[in-house]
Protein backbone atom coordinates (compact mmCIF):
# COMPACT_ATOMS: atom_id res chain seq x y z
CA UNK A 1 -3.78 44.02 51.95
CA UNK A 2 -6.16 44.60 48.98
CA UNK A 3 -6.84 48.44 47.46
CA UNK A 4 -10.76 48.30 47.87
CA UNK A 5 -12.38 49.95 45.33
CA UNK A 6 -16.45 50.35 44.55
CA UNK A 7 -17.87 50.72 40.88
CA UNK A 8 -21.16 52.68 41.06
CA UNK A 9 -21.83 52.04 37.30
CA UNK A 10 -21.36 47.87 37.77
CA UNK A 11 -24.82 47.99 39.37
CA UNK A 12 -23.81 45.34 41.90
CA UNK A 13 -24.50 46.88 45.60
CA UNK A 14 -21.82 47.99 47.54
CA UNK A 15 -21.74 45.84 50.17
CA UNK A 16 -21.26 43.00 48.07
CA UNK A 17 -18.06 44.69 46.00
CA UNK A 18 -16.61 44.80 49.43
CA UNK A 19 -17.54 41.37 50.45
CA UNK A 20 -17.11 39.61 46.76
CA UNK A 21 -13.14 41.47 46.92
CA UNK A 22 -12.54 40.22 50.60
CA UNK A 23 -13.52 36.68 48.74
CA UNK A 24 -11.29 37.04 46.15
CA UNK A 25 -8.27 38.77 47.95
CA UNK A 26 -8.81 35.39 50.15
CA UNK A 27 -8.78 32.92 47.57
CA UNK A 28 -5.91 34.46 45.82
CA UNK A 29 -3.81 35.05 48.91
CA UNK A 30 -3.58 38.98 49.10
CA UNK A 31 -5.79 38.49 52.18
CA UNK A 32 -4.22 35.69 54.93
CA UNK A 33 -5.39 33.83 57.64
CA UNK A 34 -5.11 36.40 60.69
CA UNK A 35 -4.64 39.97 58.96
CA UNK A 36 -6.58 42.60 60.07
CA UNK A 37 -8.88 44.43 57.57
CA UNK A 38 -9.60 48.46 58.26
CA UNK A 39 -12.21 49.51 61.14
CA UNK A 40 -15.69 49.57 59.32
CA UNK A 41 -15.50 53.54 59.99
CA UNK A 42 -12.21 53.66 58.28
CA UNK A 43 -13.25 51.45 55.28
CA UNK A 44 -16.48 53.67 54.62
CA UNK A 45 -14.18 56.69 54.83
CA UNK A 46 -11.77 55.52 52.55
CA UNK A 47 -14.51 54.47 49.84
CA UNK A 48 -17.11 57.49 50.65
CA UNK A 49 -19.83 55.10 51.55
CA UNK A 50 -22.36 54.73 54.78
CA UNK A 51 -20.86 53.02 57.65
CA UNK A 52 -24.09 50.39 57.20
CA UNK A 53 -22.89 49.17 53.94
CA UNK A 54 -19.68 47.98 55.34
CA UNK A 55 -20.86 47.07 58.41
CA UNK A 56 -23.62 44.58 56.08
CA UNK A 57 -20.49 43.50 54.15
CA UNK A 58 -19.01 42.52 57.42
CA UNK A 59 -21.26 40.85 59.38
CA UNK A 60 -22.43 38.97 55.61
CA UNK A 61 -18.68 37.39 56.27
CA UNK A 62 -18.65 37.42 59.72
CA UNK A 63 -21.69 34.82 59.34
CA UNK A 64 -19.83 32.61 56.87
CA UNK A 65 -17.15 32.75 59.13
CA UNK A 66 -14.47 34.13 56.93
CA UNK A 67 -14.16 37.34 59.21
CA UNK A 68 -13.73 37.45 63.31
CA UNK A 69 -14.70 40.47 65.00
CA UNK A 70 -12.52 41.13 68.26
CA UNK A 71 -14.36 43.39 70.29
CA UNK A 72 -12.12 46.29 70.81
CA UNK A 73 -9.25 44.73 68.48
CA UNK A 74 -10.55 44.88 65.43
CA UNK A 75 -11.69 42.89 62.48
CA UNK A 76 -9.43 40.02 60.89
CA UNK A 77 -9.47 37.05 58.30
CA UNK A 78 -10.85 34.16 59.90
CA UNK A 79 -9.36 30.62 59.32
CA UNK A 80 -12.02 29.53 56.38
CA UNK A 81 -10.75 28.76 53.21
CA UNK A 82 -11.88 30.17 49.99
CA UNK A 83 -12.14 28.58 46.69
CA UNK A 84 -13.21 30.51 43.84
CA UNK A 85 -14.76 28.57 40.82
CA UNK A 86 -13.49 28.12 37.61
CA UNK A 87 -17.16 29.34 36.66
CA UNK A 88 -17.23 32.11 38.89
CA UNK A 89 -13.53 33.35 37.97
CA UNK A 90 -14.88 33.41 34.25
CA UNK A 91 -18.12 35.07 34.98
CA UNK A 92 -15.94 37.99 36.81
CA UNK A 93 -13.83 38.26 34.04
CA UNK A 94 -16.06 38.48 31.52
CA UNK A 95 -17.74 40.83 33.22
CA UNK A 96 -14.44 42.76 33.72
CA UNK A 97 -14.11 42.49 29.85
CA UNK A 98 -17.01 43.76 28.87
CA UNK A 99 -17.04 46.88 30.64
CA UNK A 100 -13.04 47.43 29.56
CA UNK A 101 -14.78 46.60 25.86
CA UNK A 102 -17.56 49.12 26.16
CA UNK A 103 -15.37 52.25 27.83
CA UNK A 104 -12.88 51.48 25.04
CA UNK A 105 -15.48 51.00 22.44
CA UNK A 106 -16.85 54.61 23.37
CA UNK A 107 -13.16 56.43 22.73
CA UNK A 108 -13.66 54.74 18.91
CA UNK A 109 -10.51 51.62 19.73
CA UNK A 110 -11.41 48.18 18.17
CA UNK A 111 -11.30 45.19 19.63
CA UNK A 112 -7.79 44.67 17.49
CA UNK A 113 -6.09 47.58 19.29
CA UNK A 114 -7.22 46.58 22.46
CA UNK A 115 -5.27 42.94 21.70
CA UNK A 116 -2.60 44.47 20.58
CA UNK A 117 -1.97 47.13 23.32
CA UNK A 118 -2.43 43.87 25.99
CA UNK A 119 0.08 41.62 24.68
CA UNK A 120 2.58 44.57 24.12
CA UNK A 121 2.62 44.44 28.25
């Protein structure tokens, strides 16, 4: 299972954080064929958001047939596979970067330190 989170500074929509980490929990195997996901009421608890926006994020994958909807069961990962780009794994990490740059940027670290602390892991 994947720790959903939701960035309101990314400006990307909610609904589409949830359904772009369902993606990518898919293609990298945190997600497999047949687990269940949390109720949409549960989800929008957990993250402090409508029920709607997960609900949208659902029935977005729902319609690409990565998610199956078992009417009093629940929700689950459906038997589609996802593959993730080369492109669109380097667009998300740049992304990813650049925000990490700017917060960092704003406490007065240069890029150097920033290097330096990540290869010390």
């Amino acid at each position: 299972m994947i720790d959903f989170k939701l960035d309101p500074k990314s400006g990307v929509p909610f609904y589409r954080q949830i359904v772009d980490q369902i993606k990518f929990g898919i293609a990298t195997g945190k997600l497999t064929i047949g687990e269940q996901l949390p109720t949409v009421r549960a989800l929008a608890v957990h993250l402090k958001v409508n029920l709607n926006t997960v609900t949208k994020a659902y029935n977005e994958l729902g319609i690409q047939n990565i998610l199956e909807t078992q009417q009093g069961t629940g929700t689950f990962i459906g038997s589609a596979k996802i593959e993730i780009s080369d492109k669109e794994k380097k667009a998300k990490l740049k992304n990813i970067c650049t925000e990490f740059l700017a917060i960092a940027s704003s406490y007065g670290f240069t890029v150097n330190e920033l290097v330096n602390e990540l290869k010390q892991d």
